[in-house]
C-alpha atoms as a PDB file:
ATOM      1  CA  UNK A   1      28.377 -35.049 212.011  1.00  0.00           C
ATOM      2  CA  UNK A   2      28.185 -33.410 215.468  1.00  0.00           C
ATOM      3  CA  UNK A   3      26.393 -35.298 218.539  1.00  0.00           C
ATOM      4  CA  UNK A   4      22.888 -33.073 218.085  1.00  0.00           C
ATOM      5  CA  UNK A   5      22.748 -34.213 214.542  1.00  0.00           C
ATOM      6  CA  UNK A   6      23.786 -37.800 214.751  1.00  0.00           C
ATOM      7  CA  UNK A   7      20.991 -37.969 217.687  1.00  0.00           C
ATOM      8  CA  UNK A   8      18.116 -36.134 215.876  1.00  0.00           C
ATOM      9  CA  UNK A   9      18.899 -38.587 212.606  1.00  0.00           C
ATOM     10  CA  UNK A  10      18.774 -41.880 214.833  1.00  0.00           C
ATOM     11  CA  UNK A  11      15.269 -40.125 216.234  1.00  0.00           C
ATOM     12  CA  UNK A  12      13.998 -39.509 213.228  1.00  0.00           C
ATOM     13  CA  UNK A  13      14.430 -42.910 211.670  1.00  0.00           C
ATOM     14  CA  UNK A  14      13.324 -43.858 214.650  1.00  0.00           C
ATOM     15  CA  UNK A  15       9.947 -42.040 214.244  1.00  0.00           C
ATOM     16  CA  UNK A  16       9.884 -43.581 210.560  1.00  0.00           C
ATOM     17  CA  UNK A  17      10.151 -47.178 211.803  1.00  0.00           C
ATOM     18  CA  UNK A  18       7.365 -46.627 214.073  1.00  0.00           C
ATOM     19  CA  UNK A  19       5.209 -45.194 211.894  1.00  0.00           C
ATOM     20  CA  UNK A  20       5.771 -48.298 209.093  1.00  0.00           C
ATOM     21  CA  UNK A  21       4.668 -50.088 212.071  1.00  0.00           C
ATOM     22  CA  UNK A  22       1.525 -48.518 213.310  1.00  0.00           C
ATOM     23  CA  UNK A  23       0.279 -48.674 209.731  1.00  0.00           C
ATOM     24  CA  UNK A  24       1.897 -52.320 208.743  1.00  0.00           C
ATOM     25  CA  UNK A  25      -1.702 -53.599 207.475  1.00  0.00           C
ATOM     26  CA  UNK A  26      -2.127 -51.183 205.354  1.00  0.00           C
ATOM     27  CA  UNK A  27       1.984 -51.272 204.060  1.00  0.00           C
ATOM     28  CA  UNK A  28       0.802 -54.505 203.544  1.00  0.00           C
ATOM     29  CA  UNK A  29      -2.155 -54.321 201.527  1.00  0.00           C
ATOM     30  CA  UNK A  30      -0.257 -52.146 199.176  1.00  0.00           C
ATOM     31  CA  UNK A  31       2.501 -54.567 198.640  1.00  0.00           C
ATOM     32  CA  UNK A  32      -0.013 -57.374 197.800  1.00  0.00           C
ATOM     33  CA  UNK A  33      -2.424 -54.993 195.013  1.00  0.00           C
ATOM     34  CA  UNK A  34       0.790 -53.813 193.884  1.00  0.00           C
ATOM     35  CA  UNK A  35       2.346 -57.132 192.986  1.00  0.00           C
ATOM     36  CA  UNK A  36      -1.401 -58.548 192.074  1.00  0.00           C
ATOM     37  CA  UNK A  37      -1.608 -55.649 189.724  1.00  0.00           C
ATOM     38  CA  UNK A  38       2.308 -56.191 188.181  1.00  0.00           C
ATOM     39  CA  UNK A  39       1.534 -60.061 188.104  1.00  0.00           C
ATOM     40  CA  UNK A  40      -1.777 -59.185 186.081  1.00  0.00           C
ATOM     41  CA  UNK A  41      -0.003 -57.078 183.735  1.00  0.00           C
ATOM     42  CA  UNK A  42       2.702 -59.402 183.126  1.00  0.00           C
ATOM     43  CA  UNK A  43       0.356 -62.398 181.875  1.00  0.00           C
ATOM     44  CA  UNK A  44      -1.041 -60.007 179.918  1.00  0.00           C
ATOM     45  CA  UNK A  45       2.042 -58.897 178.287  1.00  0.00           C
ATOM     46  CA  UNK A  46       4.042 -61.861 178.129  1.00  0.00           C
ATOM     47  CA  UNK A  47       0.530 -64.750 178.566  1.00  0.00           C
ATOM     48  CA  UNK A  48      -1.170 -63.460 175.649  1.00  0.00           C
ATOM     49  CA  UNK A  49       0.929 -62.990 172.986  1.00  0.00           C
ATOM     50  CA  UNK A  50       2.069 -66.528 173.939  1.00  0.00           C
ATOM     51  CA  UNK A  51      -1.334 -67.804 173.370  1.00  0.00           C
ATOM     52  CA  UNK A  52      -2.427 -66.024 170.123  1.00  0.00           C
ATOM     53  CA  UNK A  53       0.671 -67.789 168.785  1.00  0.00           C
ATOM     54  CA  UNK A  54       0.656 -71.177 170.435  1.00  0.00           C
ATOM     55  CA  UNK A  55      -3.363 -71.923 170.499  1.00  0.00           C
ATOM     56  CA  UNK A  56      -4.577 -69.584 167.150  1.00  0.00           C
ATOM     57  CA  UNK A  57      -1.175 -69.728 164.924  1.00  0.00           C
ATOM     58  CA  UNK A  58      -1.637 -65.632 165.065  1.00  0.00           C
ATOM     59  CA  UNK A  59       1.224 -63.278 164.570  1.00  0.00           C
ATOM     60  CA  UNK A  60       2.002 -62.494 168.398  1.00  0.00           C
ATOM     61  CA  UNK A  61       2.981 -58.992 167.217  1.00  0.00           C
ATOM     62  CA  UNK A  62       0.087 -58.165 165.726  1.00  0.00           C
ATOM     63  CA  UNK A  63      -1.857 -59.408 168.889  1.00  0.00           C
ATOM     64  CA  UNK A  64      -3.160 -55.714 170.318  1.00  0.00           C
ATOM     65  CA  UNK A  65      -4.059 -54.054 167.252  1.00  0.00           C
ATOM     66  CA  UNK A  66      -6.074 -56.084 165.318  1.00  0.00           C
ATOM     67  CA  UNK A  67      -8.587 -58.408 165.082  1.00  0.00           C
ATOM     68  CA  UNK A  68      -8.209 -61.856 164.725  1.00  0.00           C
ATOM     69  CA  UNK A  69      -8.465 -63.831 161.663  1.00  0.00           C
ATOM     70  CA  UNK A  70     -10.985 -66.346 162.639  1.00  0.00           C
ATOM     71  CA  UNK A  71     -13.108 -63.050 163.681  1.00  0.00           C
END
């Protein structure tokens, strides 16, 4: 890399930390709906299947698509 190129990359990551910075609440925000939203999805996934075999002695497969027996 040649000095005017080395400089303008240190000044533009730089300009990209201070950006993240000015805007940090918001970064944040996104991180925390983000892993709300994944943490949702994975009780879903994982929680209810889990359930519909432990609690109603359903088939955890069959959990999504169709009713269940006691219905």
């Amino acid at each position: 890399m040649h000095r005017d190129e080395l400089s303008r990359t240190r000044e533009t990551t730089g300009d990209v930390w201070k950006t993240l910075w000015s805007v940090r609440l918001s970064l944040l925000a996104l991180i925390l709906v983000v892993g709300a939203v994944q943490i949702a999805n994975y009780a879903w996934n994982a929680g209810l299947p889990n359930l519909a075999n432990g609690v109603f002695k359903e088939n955890s497969t069959w959990m999504y698509g169709s009713p269940p027996s006691w219905a």
